[in-house]
C-alpha atoms as a PDB file:
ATOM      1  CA  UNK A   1       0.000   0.000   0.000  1.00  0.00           C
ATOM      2  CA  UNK A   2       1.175   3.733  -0.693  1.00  0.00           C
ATOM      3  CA  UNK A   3       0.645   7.042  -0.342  1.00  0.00           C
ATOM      4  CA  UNK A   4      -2.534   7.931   1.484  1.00  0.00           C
ATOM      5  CA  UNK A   5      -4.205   4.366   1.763  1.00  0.00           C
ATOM      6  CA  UNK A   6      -1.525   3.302   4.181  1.00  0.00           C
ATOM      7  CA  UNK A   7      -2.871   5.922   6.853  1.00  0.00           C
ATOM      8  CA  UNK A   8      -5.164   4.554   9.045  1.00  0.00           C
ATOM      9  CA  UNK A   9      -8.483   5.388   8.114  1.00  0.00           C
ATOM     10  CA  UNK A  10      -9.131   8.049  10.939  1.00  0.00           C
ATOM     11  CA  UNK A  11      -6.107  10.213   9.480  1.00  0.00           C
ATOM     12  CA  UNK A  12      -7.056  10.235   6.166  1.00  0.00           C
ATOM     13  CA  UNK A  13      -7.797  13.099   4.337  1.00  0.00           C
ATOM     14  CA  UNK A  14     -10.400  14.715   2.758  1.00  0.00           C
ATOM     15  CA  UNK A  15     -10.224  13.451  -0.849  1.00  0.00           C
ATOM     16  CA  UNK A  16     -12.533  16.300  -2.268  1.00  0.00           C
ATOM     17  CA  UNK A  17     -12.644  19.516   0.031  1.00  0.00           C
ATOM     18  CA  UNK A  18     -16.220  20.457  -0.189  1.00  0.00           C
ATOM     19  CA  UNK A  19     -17.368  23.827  -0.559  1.00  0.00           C
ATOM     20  CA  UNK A  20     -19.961  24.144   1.797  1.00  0.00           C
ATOM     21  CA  UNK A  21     -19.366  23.957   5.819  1.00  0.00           C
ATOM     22  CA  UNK A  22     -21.032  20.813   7.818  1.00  0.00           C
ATOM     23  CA  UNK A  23     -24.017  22.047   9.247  1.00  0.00           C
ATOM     24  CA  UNK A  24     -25.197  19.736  12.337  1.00  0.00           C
ATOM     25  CA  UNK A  25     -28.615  20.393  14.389  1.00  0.00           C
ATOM     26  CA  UNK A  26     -32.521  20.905  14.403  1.00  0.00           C
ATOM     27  CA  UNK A  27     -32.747  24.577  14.733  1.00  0.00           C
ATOM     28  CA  UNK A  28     -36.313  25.395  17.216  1.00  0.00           C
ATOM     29  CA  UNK A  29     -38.508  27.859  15.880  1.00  0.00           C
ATOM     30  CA  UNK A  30     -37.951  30.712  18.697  1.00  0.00           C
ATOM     31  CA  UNK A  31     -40.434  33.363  18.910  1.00  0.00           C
ATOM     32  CA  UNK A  32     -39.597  36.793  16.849  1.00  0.00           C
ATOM     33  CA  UNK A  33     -40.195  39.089  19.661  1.00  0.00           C
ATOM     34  CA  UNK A  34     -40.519  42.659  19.225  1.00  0.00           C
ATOM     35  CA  UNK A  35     -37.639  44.648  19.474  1.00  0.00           C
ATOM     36  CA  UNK A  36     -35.363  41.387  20.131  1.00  0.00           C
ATOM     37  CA  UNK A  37     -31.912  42.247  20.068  1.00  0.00           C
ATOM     38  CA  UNK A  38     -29.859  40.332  18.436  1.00  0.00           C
ATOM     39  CA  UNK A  39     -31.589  37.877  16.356  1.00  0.00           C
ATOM     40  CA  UNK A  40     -28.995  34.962  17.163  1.00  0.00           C
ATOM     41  CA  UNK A  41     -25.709  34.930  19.051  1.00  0.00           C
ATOM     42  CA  UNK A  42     -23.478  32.707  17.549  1.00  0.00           C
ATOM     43  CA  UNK A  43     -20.396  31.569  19.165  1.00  0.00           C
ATOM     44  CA  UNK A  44     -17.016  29.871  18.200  1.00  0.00           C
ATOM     45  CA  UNK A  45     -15.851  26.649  19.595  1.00  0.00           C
ATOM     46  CA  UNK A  46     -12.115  26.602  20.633  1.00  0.00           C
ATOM     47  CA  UNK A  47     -10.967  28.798  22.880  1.00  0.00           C
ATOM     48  CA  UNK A  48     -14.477  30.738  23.353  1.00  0.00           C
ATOM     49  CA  UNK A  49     -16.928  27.627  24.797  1.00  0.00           C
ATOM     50  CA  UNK A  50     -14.171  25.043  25.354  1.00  0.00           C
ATOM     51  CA  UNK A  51     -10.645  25.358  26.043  1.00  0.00           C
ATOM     52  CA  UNK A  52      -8.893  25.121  22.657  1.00  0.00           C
ATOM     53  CA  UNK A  53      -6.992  21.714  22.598  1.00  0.00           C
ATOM     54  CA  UNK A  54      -5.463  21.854  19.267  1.00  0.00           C
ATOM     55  CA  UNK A  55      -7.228  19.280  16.839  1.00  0.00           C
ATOM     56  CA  UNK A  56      -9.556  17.859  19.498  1.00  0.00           C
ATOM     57  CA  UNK A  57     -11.709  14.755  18.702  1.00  0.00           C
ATOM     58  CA  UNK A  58     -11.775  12.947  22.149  1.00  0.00           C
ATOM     59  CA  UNK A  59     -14.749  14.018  24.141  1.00  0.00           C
ATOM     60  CA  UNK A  60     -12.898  13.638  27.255  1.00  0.00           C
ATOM     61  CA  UNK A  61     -10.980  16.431  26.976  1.00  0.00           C
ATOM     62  CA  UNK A  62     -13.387  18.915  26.579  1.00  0.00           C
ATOM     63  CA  UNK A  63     -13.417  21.899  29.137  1.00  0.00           C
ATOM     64  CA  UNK A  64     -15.658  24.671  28.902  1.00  0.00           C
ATOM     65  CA  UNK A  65     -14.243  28.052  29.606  1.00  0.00           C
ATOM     66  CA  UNK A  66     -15.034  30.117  32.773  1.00  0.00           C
ATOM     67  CA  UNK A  67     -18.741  30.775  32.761  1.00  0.00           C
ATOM     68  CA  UNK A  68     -19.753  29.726  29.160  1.00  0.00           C
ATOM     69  CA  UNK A  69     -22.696  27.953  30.587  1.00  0.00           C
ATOM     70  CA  UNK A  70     -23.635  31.201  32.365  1.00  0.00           C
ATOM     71  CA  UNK A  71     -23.581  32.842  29.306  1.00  0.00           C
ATOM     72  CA  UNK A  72     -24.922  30.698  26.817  1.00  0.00           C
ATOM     73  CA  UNK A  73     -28.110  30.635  29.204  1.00  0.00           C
ATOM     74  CA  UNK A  74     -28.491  33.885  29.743  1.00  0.00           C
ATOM     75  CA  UNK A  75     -28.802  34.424  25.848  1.00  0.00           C
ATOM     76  CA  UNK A  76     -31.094  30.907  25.715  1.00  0.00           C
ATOM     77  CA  UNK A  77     -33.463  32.981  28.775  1.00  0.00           C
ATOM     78  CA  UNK A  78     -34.190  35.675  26.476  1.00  0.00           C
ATOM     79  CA  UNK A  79     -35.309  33.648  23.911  1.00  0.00           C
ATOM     80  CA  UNK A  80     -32.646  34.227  21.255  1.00  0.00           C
ATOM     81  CA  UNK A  81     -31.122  31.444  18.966  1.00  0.00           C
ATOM     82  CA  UNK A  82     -27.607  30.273  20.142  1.00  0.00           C
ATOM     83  CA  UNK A  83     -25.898  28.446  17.619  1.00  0.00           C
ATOM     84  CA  UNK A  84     -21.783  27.702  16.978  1.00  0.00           C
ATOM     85  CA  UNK A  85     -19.333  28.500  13.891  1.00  0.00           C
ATOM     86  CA  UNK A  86     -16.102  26.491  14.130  1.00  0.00           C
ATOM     87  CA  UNK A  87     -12.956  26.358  12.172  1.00  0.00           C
ATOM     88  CA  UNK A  88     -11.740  22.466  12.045  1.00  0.00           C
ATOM     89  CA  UNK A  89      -8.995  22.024  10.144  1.00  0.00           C
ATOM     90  CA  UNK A  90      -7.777  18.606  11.509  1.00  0.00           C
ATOM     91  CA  UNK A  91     -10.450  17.072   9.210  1.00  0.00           C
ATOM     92  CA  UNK A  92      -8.641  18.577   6.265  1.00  0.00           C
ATOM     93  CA  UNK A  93      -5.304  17.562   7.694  1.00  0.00           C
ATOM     94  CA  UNK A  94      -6.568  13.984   8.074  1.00  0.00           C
ATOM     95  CA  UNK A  95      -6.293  13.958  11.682  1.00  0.00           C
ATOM     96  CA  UNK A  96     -10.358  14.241  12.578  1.00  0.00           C
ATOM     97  CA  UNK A  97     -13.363  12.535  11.311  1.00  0.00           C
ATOM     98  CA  UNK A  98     -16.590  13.481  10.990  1.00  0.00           C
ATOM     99  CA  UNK A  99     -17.790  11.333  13.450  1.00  0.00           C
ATOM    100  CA  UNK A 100     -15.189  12.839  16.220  1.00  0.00           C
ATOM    101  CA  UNK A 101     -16.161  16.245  15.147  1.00  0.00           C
ATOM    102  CA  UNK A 102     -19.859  15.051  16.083  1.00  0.00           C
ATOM    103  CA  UNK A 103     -18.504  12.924  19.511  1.00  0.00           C
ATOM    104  CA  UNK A 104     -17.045  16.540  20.539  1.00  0.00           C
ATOM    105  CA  UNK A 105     -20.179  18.549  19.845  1.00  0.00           C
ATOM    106  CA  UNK A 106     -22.392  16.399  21.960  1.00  0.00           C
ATOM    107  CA  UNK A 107     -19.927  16.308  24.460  1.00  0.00           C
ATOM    108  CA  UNK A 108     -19.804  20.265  24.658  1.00  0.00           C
ATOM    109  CA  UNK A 109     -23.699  20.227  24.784  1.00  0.00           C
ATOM    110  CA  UNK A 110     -23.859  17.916  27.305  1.00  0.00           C
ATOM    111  CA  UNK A 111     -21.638  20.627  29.635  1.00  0.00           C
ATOM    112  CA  UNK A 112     -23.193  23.609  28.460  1.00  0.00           C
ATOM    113  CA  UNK A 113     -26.656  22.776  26.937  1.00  0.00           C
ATOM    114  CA  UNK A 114     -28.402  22.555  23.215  1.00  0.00           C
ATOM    115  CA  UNK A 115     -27.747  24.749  20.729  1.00  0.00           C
ATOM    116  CA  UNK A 116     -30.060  25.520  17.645  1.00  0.00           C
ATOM    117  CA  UNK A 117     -27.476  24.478  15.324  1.00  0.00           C
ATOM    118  CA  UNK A 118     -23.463  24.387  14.640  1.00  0.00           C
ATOM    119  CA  UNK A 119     -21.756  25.167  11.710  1.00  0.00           C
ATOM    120  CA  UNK A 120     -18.093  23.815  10.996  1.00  0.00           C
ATOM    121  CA  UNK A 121     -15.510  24.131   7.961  1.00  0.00           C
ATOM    122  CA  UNK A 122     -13.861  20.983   7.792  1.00  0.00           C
ATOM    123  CA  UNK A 123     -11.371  22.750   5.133  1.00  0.00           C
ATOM    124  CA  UNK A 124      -7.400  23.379   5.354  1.00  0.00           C
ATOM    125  CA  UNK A 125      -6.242  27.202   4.820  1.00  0.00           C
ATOM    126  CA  UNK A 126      -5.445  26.280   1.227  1.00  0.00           C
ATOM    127  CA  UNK A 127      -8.726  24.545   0.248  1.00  0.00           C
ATOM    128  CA  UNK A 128     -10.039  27.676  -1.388  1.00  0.00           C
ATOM    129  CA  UNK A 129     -13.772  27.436   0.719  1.00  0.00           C
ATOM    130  CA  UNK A 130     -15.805  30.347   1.540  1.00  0.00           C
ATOM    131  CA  UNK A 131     -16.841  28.866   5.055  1.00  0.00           C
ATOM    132  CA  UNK A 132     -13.183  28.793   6.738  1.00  0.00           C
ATOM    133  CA  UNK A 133     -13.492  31.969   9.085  1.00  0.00           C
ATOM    134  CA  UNK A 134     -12.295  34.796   8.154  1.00  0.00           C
ATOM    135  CA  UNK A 135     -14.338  33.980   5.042  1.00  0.00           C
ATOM    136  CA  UNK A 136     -18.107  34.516   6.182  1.00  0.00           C
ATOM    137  CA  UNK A 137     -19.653  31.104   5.045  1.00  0.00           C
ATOM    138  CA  UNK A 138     -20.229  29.968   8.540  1.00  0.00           C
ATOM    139  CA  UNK A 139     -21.911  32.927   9.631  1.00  0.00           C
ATOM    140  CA  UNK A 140     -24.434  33.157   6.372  1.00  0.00           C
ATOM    141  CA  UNK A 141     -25.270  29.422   6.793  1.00  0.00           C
ATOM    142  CA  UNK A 142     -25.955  29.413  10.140  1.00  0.00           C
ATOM    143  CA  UNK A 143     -28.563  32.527   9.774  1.00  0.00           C
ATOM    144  CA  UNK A 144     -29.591  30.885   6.700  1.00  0.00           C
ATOM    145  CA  UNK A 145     -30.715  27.827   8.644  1.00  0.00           C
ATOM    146  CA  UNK A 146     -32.090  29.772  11.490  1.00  0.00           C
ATOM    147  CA  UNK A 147     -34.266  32.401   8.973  1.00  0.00           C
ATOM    148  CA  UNK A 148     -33.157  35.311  10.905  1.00  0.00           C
ATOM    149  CA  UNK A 149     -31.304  38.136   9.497  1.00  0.00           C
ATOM    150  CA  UNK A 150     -27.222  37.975   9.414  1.00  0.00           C
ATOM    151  CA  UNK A 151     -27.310  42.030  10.034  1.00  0.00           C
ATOM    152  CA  UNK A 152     -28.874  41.351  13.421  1.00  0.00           C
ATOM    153  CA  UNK A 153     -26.675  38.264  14.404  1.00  0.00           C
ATOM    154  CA  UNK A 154     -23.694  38.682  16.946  1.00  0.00           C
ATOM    155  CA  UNK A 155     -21.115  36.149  16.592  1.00  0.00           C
ATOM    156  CA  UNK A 156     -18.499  36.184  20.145  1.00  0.00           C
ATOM    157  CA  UNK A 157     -14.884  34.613  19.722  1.00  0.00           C
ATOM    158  CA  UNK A 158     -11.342  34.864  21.164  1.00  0.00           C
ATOM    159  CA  UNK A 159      -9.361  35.673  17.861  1.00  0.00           C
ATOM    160  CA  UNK A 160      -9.263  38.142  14.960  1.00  0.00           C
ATOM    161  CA  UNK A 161     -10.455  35.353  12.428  1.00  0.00           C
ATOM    162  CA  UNK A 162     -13.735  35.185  14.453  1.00  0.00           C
ATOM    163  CA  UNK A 163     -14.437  39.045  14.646  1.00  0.00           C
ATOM    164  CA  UNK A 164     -13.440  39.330  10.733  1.00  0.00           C
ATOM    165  CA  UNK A 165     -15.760  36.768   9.957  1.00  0.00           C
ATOM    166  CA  UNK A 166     -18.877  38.592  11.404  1.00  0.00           C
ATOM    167  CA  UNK A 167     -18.168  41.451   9.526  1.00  0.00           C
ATOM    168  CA  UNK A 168     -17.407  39.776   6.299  1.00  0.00           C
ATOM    169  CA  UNK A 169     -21.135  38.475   6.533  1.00  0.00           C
ATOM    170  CA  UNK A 170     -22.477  42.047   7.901  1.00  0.00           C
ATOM    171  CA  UNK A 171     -22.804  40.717  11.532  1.00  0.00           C
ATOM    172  CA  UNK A 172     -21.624  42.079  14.511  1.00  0.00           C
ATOM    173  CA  UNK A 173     -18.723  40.350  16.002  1.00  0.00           C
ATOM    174  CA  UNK A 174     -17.829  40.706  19.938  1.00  0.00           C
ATOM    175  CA  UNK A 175     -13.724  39.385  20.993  1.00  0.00           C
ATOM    176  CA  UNK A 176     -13.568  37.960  24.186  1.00  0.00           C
ATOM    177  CA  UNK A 177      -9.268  38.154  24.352  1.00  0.00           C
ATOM    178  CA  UNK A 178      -7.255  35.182  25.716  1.00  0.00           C
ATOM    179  CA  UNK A 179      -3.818  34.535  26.061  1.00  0.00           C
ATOM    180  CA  UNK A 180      -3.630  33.933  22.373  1.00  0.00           C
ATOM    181  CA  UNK A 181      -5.005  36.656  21.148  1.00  0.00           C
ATOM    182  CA  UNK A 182      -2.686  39.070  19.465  1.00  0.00           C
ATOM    183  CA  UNK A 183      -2.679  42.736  20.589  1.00  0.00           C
ATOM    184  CA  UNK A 184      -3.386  44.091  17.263  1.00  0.00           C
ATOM    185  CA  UNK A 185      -6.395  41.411  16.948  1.00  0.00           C
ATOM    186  CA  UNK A 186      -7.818  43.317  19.742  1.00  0.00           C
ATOM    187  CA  UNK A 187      -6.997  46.807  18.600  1.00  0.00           C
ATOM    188  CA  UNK A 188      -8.868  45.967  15.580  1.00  0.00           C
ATOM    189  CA  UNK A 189     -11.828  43.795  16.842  1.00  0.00           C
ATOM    190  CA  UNK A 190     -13.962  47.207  17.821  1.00  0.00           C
ATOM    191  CA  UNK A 191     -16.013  45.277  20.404  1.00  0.00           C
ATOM    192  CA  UNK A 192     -14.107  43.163  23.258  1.00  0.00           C
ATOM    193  CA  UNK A 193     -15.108  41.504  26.610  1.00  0.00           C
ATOM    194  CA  UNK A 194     -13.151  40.076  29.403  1.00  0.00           C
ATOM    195  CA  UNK A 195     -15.310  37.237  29.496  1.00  0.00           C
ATOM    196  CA  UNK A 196     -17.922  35.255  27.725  1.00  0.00           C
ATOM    197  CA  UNK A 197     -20.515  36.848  30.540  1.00  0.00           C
ATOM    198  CA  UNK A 198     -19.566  40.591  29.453  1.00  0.00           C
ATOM    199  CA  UNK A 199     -19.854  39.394  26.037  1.00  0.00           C
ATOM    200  CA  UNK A 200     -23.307  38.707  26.335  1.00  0.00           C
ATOM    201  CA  UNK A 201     -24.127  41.580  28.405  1.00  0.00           C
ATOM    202  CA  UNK A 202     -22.653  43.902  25.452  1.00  0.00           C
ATOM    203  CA  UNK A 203     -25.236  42.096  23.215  1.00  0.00           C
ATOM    204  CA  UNK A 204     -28.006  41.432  25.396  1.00  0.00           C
ATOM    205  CA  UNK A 205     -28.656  44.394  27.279  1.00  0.00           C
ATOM    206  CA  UNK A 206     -27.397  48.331  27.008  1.00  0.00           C
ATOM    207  CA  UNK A 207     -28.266  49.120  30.554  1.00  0.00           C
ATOM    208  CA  UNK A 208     -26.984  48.389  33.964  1.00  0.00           C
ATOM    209  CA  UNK A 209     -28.622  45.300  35.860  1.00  0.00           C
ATOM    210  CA  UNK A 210     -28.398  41.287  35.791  1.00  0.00           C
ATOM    211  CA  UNK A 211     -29.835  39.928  32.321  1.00  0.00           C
ATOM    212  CA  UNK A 212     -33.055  38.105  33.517  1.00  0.00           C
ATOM    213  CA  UNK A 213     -32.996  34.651  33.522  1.00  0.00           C
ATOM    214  CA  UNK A 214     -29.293  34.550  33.808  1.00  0.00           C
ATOM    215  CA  UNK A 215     -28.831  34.702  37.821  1.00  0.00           C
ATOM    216  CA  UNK A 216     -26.797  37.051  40.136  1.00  0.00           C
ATOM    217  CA  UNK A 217     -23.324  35.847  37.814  1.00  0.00           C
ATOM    218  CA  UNK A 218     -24.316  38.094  34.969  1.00  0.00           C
ATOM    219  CA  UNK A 219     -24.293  41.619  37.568  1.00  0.00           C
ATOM    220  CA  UNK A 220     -20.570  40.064  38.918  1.00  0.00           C
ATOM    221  CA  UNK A 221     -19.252  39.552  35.167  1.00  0.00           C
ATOM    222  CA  UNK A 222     -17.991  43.425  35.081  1.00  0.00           C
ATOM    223  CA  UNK A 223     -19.472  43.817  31.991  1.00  0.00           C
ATOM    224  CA  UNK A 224     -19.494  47.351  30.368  1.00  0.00           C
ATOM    225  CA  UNK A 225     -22.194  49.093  28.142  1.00  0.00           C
ATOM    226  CA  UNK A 226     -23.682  47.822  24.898  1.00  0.00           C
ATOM    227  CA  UNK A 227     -21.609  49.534  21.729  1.00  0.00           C
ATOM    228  CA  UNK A 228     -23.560  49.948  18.557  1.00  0.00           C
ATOM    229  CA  UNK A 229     -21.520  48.323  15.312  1.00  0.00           C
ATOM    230  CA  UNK A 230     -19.964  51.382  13.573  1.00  0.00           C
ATOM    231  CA  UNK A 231     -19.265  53.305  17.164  1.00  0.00           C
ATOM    232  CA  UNK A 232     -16.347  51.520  18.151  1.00  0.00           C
ATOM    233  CA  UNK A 233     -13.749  54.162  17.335  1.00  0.00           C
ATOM    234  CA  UNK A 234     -15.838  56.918  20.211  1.00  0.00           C
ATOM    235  CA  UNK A 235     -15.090  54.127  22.735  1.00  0.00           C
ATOM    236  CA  UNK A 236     -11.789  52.135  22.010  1.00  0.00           C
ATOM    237  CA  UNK A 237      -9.773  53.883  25.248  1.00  0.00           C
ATOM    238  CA  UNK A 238     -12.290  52.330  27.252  1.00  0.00           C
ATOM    239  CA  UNK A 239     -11.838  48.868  25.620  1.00  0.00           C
ATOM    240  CA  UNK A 240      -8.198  49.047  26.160  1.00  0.00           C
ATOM    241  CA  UNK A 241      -8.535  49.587  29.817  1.00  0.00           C
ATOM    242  CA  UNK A 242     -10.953  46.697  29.954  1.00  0.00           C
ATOM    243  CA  UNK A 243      -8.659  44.661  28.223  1.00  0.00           C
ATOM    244  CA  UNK A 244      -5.091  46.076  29.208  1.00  0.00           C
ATOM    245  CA  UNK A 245      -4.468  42.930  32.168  1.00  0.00           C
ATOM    246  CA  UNK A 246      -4.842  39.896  30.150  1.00  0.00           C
ATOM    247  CA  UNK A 247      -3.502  41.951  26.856  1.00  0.00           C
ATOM    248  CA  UNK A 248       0.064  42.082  28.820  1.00  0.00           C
ATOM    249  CA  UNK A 249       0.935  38.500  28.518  1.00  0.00           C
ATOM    250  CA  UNK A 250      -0.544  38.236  25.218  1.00  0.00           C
ATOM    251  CA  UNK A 251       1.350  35.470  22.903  1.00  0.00           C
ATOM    252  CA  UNK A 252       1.437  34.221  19.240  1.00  0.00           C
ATOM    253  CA  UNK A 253      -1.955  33.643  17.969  1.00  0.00           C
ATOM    254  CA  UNK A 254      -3.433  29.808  18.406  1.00  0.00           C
ATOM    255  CA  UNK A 255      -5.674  30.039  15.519  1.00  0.00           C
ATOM    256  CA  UNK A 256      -3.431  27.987  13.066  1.00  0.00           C
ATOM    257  CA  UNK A 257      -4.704  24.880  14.458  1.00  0.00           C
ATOM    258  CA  UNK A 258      -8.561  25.106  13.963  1.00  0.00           C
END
């Protein structure tokens, strides 16, 4: 045997990159309430939900980050869609299957609860798709298979790639910085967090208080006040003092892996 065939069959390959991501999920048919804000939150996998273990497809090592259950329930409480976009390049690279993809979703949703529906690019950087974030496939398939409007959809992640992608589909996009995340990814994200529960606050509500539904966590998260796409320029001293602790020990980006 040579070449590609001698690989054992989990490491092989995608033979014909498709262009479309792999959409998994039964979205629910949440009610359109007047004056919801946003229409969906959608976030990213590694590093955002879950602690990013490069090329992950064993269920047991998946760790969801500080208060991403908090979060993702506070945005389920108010009746908004929650759905995830996720780069996965080990599939590409022959290193993940589809069916370890799926074993790690329902693992994350059995530690932080359903989501309507996940999107993933199973493509390498050189596979030419339009759903490998920055590239806004994910994003439009996601509202596509939701039926609400990308314009009004907030996708939260922990590097550049995720931020670009929202914008690239005419979302909003929220950056949540880790110690990954590379200082100019930050400058230029527009909208950051320190955590996944600030994140939500941003989108969720403009005014001081808990978010309902989401318990006495959401008031402790230190989040700061909603800012409007488009505005982030008025406000980007106060981001940076938000930011400035974790954006000290800031390293080389992680997002070649996903």
């Amino acid at each position: 045997m040579t070449g590609s065939s001698s690989l054992p069959r989990h490491r092989t390959p995608l033979a014909r990159p498709v262009t479309r991501p792999w959409l998994f999920g039964e979205p629910r048919q949440a009610p359109v309430l007047p004056g919801a804000r946003p229409a969906a939150v959608l976030f990213d996998r590694d590093g955002t939900l879950v602690r990013d273990v490069p090329y992950n497809g064993d269920p047991a090592l998946v760790e969801p980050m500080p208060r991403a259950r908090e979060a993702v329930d506070a945005v389920r409480a108010r009746g908004v869609p929650v759905g995830v976009v996720s780069n996965q390049s080990g599939v590409a690279r022959g290193l993940l299957t589809r069916h370890q993809v799926e074993a790690v979703r329902l693992r994350v949703e059995q530690l932080l609860g359903p989501f309507d529906v996940w999107a993933v690019c199973p493509h390498g950087p050189d596979d030419g798709c339009g759903c490998r974030k920055p590239a806004p496939g994910l994003v439009t398939a996601v509202c596509a298979r939701l039926g609400v409007p990308v314009e009004g959809t907030v996708v939260i992640g922990d590097i550049g790639a995720d931020v670009a992608a929202a914008r690239a589909a005419g979302a909003r996009g929220v950056l949540v910085p880790t110690p990954v995340t590379l200082p100019a990814e930050i400058e230029a994200a527009g909208v950051t967090a320190r955590d996944l529960l600030a994140a939500v606050r941003l989108v969720l509500d403009p005014d001081p208080g808990p978010v309902p539904g989401a318990g006495s966590a959401v008031a402790a998260a230190g989040a700061v006040p909603y800012v409007p796409y488009g505005a982030e320029g008025a406000q980007a001293a106060s981001r940076r003092s938000e930011t400035g602790e974790d954006a000290g020990g800031l390293g080389p980006s992680g997002g070649g892996t996903r």
